[in-house]
C-alpha atoms as a PDB file:
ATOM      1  CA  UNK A   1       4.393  10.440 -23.117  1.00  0.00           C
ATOM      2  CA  UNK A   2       1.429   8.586 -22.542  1.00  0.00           C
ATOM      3  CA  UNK A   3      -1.092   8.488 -26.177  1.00  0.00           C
ATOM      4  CA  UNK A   4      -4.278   6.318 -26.136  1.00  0.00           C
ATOM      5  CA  UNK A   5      -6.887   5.818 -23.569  1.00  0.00           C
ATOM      6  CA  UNK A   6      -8.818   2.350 -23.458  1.00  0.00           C
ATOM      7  CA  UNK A   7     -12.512   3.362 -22.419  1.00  0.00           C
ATOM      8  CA  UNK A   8     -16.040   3.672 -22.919  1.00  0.00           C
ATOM      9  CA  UNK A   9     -17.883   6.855 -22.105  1.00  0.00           C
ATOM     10  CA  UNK A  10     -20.918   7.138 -19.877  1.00  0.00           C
ATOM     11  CA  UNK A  11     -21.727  10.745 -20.637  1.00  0.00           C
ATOM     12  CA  UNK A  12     -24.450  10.944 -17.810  1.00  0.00           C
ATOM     13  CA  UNK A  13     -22.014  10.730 -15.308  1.00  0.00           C
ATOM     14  CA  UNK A  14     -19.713  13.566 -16.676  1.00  0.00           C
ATOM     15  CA  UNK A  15     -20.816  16.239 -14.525  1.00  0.00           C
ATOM     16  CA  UNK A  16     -21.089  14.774 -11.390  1.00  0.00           C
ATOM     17  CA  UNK A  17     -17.129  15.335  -9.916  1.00  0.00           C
ATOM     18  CA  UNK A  18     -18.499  17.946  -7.466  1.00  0.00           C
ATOM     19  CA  UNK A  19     -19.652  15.078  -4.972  1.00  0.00           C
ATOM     20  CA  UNK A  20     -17.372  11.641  -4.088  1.00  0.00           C
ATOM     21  CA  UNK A  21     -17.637   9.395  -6.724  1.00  0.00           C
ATOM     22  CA  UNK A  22     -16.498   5.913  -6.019  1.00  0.00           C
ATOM     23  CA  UNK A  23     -16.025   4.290  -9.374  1.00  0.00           C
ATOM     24  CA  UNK A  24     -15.631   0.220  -8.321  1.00  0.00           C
ATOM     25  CA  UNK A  25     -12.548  -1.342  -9.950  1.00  0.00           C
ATOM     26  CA  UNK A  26     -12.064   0.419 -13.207  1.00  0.00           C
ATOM     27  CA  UNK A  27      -8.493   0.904 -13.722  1.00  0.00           C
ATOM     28  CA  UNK A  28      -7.501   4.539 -15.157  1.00  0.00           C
ATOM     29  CA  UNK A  29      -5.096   2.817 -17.929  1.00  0.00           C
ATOM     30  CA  UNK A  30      -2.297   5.152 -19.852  1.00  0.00           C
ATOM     31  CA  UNK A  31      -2.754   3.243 -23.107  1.00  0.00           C
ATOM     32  CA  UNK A  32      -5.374   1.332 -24.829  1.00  0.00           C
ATOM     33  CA  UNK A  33      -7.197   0.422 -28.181  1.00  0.00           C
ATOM     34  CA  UNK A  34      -9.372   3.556 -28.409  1.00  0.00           C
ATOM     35  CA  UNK A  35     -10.001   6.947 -28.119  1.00  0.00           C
ATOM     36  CA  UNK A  36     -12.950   7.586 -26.680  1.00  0.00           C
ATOM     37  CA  UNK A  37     -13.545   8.680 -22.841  1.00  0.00           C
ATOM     38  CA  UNK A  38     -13.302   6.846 -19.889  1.00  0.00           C
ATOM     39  CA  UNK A  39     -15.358   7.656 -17.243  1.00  0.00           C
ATOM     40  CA  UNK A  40     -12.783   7.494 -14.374  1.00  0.00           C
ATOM     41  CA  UNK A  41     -10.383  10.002 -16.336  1.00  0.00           C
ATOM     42  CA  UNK A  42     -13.175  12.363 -16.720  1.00  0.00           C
ATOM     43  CA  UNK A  43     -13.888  12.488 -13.418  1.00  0.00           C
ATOM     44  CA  UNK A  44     -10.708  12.566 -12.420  1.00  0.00           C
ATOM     45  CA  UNK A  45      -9.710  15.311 -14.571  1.00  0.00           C
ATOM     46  CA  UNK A  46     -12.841  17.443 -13.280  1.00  0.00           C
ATOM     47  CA  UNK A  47     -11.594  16.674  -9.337  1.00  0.00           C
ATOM     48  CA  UNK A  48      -8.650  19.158 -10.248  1.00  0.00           C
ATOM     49  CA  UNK A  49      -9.397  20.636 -13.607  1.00  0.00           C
ATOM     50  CA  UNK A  50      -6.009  23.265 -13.845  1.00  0.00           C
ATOM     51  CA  UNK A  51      -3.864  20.363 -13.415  1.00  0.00           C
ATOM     52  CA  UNK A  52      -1.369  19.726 -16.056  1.00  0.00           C
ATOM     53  CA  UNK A  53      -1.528  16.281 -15.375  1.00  0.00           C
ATOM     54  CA  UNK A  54      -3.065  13.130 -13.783  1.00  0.00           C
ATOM     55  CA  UNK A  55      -2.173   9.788 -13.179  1.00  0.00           C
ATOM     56  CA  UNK A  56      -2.638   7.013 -14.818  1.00  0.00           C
ATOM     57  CA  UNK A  57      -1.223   2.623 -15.184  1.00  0.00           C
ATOM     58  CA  UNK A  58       0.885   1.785 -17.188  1.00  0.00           C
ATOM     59  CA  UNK A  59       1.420  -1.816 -16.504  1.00  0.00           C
ATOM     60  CA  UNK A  60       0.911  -3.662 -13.355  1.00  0.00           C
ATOM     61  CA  UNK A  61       3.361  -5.963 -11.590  1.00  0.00           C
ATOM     62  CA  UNK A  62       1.920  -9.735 -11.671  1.00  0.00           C
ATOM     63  CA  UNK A  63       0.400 -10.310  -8.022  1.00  0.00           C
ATOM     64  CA  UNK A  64      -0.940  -6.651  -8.030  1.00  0.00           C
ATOM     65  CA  UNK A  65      -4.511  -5.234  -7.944  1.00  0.00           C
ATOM     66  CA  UNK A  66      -6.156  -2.026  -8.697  1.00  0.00           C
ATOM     67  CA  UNK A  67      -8.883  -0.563  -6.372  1.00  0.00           C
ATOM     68  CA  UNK A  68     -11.078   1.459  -7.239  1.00  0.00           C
ATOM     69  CA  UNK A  69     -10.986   5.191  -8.058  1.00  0.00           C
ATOM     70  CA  UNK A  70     -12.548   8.011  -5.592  1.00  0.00           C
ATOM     71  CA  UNK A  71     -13.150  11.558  -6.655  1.00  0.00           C
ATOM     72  CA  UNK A  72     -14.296  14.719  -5.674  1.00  0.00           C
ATOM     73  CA  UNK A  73     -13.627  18.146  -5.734  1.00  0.00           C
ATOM     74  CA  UNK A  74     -10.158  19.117  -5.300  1.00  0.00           C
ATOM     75  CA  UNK A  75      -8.834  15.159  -5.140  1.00  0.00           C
ATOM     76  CA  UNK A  76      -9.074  12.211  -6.843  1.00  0.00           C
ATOM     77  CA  UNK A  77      -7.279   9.115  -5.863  1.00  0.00           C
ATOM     78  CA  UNK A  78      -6.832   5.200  -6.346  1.00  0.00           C
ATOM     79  CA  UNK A  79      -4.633   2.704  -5.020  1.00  0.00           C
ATOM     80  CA  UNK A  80      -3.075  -0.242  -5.490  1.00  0.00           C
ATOM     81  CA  UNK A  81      -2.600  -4.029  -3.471  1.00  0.00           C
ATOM     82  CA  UNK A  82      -0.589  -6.761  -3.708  1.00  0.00           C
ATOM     83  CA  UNK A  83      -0.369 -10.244  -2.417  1.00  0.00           C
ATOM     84  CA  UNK A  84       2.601 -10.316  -1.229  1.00  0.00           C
ATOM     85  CA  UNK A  85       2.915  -7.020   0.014  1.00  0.00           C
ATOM     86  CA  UNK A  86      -0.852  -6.234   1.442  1.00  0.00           C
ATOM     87  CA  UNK A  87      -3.820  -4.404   0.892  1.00  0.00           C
ATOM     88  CA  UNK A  88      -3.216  -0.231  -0.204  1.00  0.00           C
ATOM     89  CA  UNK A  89       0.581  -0.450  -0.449  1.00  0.00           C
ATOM     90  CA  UNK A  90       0.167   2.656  -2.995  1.00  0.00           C
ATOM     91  CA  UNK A  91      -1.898   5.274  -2.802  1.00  0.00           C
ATOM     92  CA  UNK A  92      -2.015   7.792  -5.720  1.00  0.00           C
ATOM     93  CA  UNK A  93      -3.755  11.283  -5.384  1.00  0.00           C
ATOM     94  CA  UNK A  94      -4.076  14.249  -7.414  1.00  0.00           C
ATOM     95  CA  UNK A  95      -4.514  16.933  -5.924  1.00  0.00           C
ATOM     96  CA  UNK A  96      -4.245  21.088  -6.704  1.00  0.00           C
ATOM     97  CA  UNK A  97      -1.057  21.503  -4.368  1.00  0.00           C
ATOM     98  CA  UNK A  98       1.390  19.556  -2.123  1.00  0.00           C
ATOM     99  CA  UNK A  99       3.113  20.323   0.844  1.00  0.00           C
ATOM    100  CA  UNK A 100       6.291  18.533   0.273  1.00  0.00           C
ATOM    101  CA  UNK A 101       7.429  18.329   4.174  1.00  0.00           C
ATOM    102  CA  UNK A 102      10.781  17.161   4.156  1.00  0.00           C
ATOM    103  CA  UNK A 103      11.350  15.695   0.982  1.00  0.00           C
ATOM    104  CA  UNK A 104      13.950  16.110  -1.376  1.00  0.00           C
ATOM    105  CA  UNK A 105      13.979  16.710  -4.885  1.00  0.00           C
ATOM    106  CA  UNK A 106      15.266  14.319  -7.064  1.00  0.00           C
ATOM    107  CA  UNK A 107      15.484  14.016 -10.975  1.00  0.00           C
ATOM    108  CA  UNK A 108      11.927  13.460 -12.410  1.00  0.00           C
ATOM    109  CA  UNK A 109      11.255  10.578 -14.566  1.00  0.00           C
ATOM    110  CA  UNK A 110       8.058  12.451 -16.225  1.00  0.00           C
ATOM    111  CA  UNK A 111       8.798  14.980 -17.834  1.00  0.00           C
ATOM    112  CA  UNK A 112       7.303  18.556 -17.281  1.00  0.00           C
ATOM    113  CA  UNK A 113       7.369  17.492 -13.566  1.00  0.00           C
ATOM    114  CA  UNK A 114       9.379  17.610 -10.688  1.00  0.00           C
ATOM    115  CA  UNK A 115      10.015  14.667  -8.332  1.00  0.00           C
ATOM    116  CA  UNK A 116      10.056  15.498  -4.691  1.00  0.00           C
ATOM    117  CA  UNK A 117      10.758  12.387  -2.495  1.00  0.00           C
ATOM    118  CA  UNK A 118      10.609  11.664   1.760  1.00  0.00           C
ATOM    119  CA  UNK A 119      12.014   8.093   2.778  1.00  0.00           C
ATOM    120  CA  UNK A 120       9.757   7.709   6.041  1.00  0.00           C
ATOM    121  CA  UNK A 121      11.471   4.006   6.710  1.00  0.00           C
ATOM    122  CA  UNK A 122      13.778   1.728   4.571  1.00  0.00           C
ATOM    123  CA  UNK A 123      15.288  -1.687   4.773  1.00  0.00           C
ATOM    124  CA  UNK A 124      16.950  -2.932   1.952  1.00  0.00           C
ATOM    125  CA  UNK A 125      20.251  -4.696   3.456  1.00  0.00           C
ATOM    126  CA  UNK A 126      20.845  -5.878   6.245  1.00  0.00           C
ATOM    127  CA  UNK A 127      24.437  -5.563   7.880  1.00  0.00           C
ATOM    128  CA  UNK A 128      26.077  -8.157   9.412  1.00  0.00           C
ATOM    129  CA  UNK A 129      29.625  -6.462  11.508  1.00  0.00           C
ATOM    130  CA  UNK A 130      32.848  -8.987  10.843  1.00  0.00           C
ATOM    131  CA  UNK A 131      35.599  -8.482  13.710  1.00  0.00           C
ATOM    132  CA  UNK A 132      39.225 -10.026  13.390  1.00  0.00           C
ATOM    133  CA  UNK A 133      40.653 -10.173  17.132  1.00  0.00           C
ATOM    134  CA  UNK A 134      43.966  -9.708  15.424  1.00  0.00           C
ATOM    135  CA  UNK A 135      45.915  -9.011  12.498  1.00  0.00           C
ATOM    136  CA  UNK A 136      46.637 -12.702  11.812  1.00  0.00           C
ATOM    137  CA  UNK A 137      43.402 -13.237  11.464  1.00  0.00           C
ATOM    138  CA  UNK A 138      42.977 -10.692   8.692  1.00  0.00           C
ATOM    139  CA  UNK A 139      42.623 -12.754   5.640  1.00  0.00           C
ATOM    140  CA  UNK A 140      40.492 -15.280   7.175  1.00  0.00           C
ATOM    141  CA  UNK A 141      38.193 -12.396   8.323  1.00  0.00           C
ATOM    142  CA  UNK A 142      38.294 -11.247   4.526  1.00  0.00           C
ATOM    143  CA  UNK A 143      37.341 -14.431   3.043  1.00  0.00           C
ATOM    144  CA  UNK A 144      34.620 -15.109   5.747  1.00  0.00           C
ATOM    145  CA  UNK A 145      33.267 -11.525   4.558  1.00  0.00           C
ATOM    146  CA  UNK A 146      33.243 -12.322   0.698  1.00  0.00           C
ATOM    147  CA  UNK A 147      30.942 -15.079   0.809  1.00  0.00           C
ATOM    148  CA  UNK A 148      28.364 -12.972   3.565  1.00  0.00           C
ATOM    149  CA  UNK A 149      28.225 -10.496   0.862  1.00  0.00           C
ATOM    150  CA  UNK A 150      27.381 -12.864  -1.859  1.00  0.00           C
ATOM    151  CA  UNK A 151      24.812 -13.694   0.201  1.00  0.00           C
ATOM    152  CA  UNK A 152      21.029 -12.678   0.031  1.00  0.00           C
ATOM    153  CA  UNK A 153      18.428 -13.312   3.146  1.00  0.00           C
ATOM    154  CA  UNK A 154      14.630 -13.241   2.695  1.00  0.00           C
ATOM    155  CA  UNK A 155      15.416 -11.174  -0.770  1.00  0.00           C
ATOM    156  CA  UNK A 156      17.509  -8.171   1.241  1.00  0.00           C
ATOM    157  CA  UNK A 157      21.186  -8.515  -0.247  1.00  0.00           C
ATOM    158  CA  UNK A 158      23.759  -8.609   3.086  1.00  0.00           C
ATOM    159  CA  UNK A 159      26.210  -5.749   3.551  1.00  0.00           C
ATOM    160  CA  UNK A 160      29.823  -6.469   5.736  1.00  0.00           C
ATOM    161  CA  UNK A 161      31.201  -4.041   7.543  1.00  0.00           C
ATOM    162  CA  UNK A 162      35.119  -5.210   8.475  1.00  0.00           C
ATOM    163  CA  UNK A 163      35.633  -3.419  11.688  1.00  0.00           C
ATOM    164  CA  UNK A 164      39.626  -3.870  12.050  1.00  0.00           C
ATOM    165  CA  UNK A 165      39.769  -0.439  13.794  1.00  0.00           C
ATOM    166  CA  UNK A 166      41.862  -0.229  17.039  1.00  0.00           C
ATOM    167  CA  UNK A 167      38.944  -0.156  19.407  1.00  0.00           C
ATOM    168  CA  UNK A 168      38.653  -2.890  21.765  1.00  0.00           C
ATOM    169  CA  UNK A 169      36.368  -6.423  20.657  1.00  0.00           C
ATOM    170  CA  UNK A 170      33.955  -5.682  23.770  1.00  0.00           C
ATOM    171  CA  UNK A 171      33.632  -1.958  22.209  1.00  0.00           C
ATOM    172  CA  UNK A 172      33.426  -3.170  18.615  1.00  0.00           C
ATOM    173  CA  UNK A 173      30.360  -5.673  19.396  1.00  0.00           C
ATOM    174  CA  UNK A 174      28.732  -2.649  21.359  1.00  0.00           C
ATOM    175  CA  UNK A 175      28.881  -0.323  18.967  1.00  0.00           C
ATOM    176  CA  UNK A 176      27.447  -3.429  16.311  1.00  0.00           C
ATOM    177  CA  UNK A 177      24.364  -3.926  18.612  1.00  0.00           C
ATOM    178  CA  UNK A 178      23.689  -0.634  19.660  1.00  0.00           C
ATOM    179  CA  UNK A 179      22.601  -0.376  15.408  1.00  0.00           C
ATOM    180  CA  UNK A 180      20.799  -4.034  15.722  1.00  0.00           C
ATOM    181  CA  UNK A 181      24.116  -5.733  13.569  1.00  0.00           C
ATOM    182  CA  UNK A 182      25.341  -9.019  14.455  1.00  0.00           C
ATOM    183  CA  UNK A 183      28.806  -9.866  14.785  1.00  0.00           C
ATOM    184  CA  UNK A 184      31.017 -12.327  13.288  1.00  0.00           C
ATOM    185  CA  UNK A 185      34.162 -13.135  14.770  1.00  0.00           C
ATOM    186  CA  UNK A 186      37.289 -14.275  14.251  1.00  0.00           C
ATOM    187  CA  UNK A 187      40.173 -16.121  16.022  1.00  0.00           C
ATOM    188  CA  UNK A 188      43.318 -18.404  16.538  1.00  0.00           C
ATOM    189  CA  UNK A 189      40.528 -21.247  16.929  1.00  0.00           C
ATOM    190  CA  UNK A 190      38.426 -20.107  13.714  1.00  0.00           C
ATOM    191  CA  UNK A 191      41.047 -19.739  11.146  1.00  0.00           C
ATOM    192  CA  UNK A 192      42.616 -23.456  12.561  1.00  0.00           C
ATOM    193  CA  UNK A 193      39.299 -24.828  11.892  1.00  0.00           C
ATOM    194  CA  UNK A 194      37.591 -22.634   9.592  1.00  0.00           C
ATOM    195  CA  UNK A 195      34.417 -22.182  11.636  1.00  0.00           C
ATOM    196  CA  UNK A 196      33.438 -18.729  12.897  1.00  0.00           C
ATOM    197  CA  UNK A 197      32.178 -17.196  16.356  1.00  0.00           C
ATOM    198  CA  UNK A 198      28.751 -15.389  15.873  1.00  0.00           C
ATOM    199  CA  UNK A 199      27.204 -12.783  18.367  1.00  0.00           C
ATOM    200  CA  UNK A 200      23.615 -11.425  17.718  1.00  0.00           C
ATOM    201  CA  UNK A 201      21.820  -8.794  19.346  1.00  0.00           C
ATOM    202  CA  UNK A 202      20.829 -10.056  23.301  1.00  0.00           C
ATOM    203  CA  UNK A 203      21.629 -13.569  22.689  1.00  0.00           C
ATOM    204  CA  UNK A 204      25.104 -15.254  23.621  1.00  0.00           C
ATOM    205  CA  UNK A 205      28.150 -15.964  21.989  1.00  0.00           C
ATOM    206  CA  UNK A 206      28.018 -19.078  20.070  1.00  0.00           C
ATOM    207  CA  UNK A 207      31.590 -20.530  18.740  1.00  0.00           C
ATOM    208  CA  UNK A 208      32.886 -23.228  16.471  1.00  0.00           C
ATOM    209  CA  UNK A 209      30.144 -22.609  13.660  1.00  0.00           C
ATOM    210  CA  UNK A 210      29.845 -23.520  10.451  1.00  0.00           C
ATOM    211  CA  UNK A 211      29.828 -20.691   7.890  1.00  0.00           C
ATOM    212  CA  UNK A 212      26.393 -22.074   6.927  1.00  0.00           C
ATOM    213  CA  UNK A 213      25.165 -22.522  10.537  1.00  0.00           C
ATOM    214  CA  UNK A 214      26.319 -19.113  11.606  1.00  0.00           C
ATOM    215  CA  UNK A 215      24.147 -17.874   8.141  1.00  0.00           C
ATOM    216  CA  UNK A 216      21.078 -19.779   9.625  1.00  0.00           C
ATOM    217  CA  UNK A 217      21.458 -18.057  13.339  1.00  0.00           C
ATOM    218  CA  UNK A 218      21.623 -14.653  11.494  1.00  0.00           C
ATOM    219  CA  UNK A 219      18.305 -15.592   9.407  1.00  0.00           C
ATOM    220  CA  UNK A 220      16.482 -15.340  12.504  1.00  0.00           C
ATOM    221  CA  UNK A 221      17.487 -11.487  12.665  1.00  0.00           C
ATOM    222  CA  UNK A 222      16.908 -10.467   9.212  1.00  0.00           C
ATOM    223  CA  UNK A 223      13.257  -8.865   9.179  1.00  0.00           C
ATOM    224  CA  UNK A 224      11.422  -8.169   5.579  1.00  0.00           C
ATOM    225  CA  UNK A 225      12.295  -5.693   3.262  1.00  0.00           C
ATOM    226  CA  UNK A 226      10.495  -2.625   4.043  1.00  0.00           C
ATOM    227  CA  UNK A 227      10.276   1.265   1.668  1.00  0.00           C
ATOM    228  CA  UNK A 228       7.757   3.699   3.054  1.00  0.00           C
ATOM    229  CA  UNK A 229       8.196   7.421   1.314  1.00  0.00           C
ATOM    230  CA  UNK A 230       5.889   9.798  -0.260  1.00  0.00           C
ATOM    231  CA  UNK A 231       6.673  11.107  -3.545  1.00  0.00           C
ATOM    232  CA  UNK A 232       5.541  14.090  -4.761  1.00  0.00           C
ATOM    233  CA  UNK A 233       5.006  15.004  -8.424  1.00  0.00           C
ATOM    234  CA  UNK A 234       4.667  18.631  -9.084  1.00  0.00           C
ATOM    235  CA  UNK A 235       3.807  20.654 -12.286  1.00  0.00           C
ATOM    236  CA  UNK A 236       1.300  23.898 -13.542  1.00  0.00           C
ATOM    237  CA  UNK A 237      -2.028  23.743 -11.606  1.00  0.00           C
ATOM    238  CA  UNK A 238      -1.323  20.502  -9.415  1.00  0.00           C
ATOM    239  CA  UNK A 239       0.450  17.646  -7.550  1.00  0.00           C
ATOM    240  CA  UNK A 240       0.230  13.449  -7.373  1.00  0.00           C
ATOM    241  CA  UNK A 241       1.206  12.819  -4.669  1.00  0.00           C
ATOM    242  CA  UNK A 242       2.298   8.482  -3.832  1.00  0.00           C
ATOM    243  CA  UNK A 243       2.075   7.611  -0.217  1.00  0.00           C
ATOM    244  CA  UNK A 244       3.863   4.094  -0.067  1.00  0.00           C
ATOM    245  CA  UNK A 245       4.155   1.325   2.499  1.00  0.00           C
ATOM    246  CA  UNK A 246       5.168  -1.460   1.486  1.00  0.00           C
ATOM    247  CA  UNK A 247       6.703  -4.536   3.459  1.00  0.00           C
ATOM    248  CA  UNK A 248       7.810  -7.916   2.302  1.00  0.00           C
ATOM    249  CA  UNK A 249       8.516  -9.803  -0.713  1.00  0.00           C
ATOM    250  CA  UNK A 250       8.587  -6.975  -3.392  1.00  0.00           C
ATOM    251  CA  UNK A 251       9.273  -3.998  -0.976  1.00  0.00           C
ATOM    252  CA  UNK A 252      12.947  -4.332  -1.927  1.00  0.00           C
ATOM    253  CA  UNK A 253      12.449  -3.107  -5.553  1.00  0.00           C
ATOM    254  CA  UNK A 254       8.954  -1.151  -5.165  1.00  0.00           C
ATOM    255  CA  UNK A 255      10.342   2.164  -5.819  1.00  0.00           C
ATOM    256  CA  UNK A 256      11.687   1.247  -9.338  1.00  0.00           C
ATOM    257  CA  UNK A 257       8.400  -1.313 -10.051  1.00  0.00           C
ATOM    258  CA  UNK A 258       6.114   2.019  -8.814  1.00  0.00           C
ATOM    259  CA  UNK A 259       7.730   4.081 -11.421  1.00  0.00           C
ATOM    260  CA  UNK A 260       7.329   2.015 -14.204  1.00  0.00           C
ATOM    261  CA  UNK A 261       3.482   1.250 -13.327  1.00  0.00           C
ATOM    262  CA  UNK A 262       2.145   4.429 -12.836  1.00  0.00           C
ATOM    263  CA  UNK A 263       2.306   7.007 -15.832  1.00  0.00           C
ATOM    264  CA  UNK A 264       1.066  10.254 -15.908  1.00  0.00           C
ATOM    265  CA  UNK A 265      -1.591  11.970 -18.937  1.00  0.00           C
ATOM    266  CA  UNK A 266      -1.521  15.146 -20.035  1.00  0.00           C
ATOM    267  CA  UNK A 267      -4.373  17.050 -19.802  1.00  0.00           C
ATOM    268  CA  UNK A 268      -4.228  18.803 -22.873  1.00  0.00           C
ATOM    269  CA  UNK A 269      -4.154  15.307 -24.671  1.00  0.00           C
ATOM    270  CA  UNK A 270      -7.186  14.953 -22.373  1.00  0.00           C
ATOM    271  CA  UNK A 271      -9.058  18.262 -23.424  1.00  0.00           C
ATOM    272  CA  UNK A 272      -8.773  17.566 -26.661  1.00  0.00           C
ATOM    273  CA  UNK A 273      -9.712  13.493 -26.380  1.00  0.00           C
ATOM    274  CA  UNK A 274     -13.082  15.254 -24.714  1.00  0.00           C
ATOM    275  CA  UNK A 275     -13.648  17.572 -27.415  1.00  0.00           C
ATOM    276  CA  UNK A 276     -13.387  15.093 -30.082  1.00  0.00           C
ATOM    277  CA  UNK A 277     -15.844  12.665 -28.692  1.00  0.00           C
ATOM    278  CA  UNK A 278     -18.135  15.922 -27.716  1.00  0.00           C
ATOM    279  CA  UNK A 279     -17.989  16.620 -24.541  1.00  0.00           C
ATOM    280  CA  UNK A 280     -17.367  20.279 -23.437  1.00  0.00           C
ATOM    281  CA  UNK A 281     -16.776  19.838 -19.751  1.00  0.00           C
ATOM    282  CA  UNK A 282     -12.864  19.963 -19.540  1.00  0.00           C
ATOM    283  CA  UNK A 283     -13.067  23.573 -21.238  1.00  0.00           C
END
């Protein structure tokens, strides 16, 4: 768990939480040099003062900002921006309880918490739908869907789906469309030639391509990665909740880059960082 704070301690301002304090950019660090009080963790701390918890950064992502910390009674909150993936992609809140909605519990990385997560929206891959008219054309199809998979399009990694079933081709490319896939596919006059046939959503068939032509028609369909969720971290006396939307360069990995930025302190660590440096108010 998280040890030092970095800080300095403006002792005037420790008992006003009751009202909204806006705080400018000061980011509410895990770690740091000293031991003395920061400002923004005190108030923090007095927004929800049974928590076991409250959040804190470990380590920012390069191209991300911290803004500014807001507290009050009952919540306290900050979030976070990036250039590549816009202003407030993360916001963090503390907060006494959480209604968790939806979301599922999954193993906690903090310990003495529990980890309750909703997936709102989500792109990650994107599928492109290979169909072999025949069995002849079986290997071909195969080899045509090893190097799509190798592939990776504005940083989402490409998924193939063989669809050899016994289903007829106009049926096949329906069912690809009707879930926004493109369609690859694959003939007598592809495997003589080693071209393919590509199909996207609304737009005509267009034969005779080059593997790397066909992969430039099906850039045009691949949209940025996307992850909205909320997260919900639970424990004795309180809840930080993440409410995430983030889209673009980045979005594909958020999720793991989130959970190694933002930390969370204990407040007993905290108690007893305020008693040492003579303040009462976390009593």
């Amino acid at each position: 768990m998280r040890r030092l704070i970095a800080v300095t301690c403006a002792v005037a301002l420790l008992a006003v939480a009751c009202g909204e304090q806006q705080l400018g950019r000061r980011i509410v660090e895990c770690e740091g040099p000293s031991r003395s009080i920061e400002t923004s963790f005190i108030l923090t701390a007095q927004a929800v003062p049974g928590a076991d918890f409250i959040p804190c950064v470990e380590a920012l992502r390069p191209g991300w900002e911290f803004e500014h910390v807001q507290a009050r009674s009952g919540q306290a909150f900050f979030t976070l921006k990036s250039d590549r993936m816009g202003d407030d992609f993360l916001r963090v809140t503390l907060l006494p309880s959480c209604d968790i909605g939806a979301a599922h519990e999954v193993e906690s990385d903090e310990p003495g918490t529990t980890l309750s997560i909703e997936v709102l929206e989500e792109r990650t891959e994107f599928i492109v739908v290979v169909i072999p008219v025949a069995e002849r054309h079986h290997s071909y199809a195969i080899s045509v869907a090893s190097l799509l998979t190798d592939d990776i399009i504005k940083r989402r990694s490409v998924e193939v789906a063989l669809d050899d079933s016994d289903k007829s081709i106009a049926d096949k490319i329906a069912s690809a469309h009707a879930l926004g896939h493109p369609v690859v596919i694959i003939d007598d006059a592809e495997v003589a030639t080693t071209t393919v046939s590509l199909r996207r959503v609304g737009e005509d068939e267009e034969s005779g391509l080059s593997y790397s032509a066909a992969l430039e028609e099906i850039k045009d369909d691949v949209a940025s990665s996307l992850y909205r969720a909320r997260w919900f971290y639970t424990f004795q006396g309180g809840c930080i909740r993440y409410d995430i939307d983030a889209e673009g360069e980045g979005a594909q990995s958020v999720d793991d880059d989130i959970a190694d930025a933002i930390g969370m302190y204990p407040m007993e660590e905290m108690r007893k960082l305020a008693r040492d440096a003579g303040y009462r108010g976390l009593e």
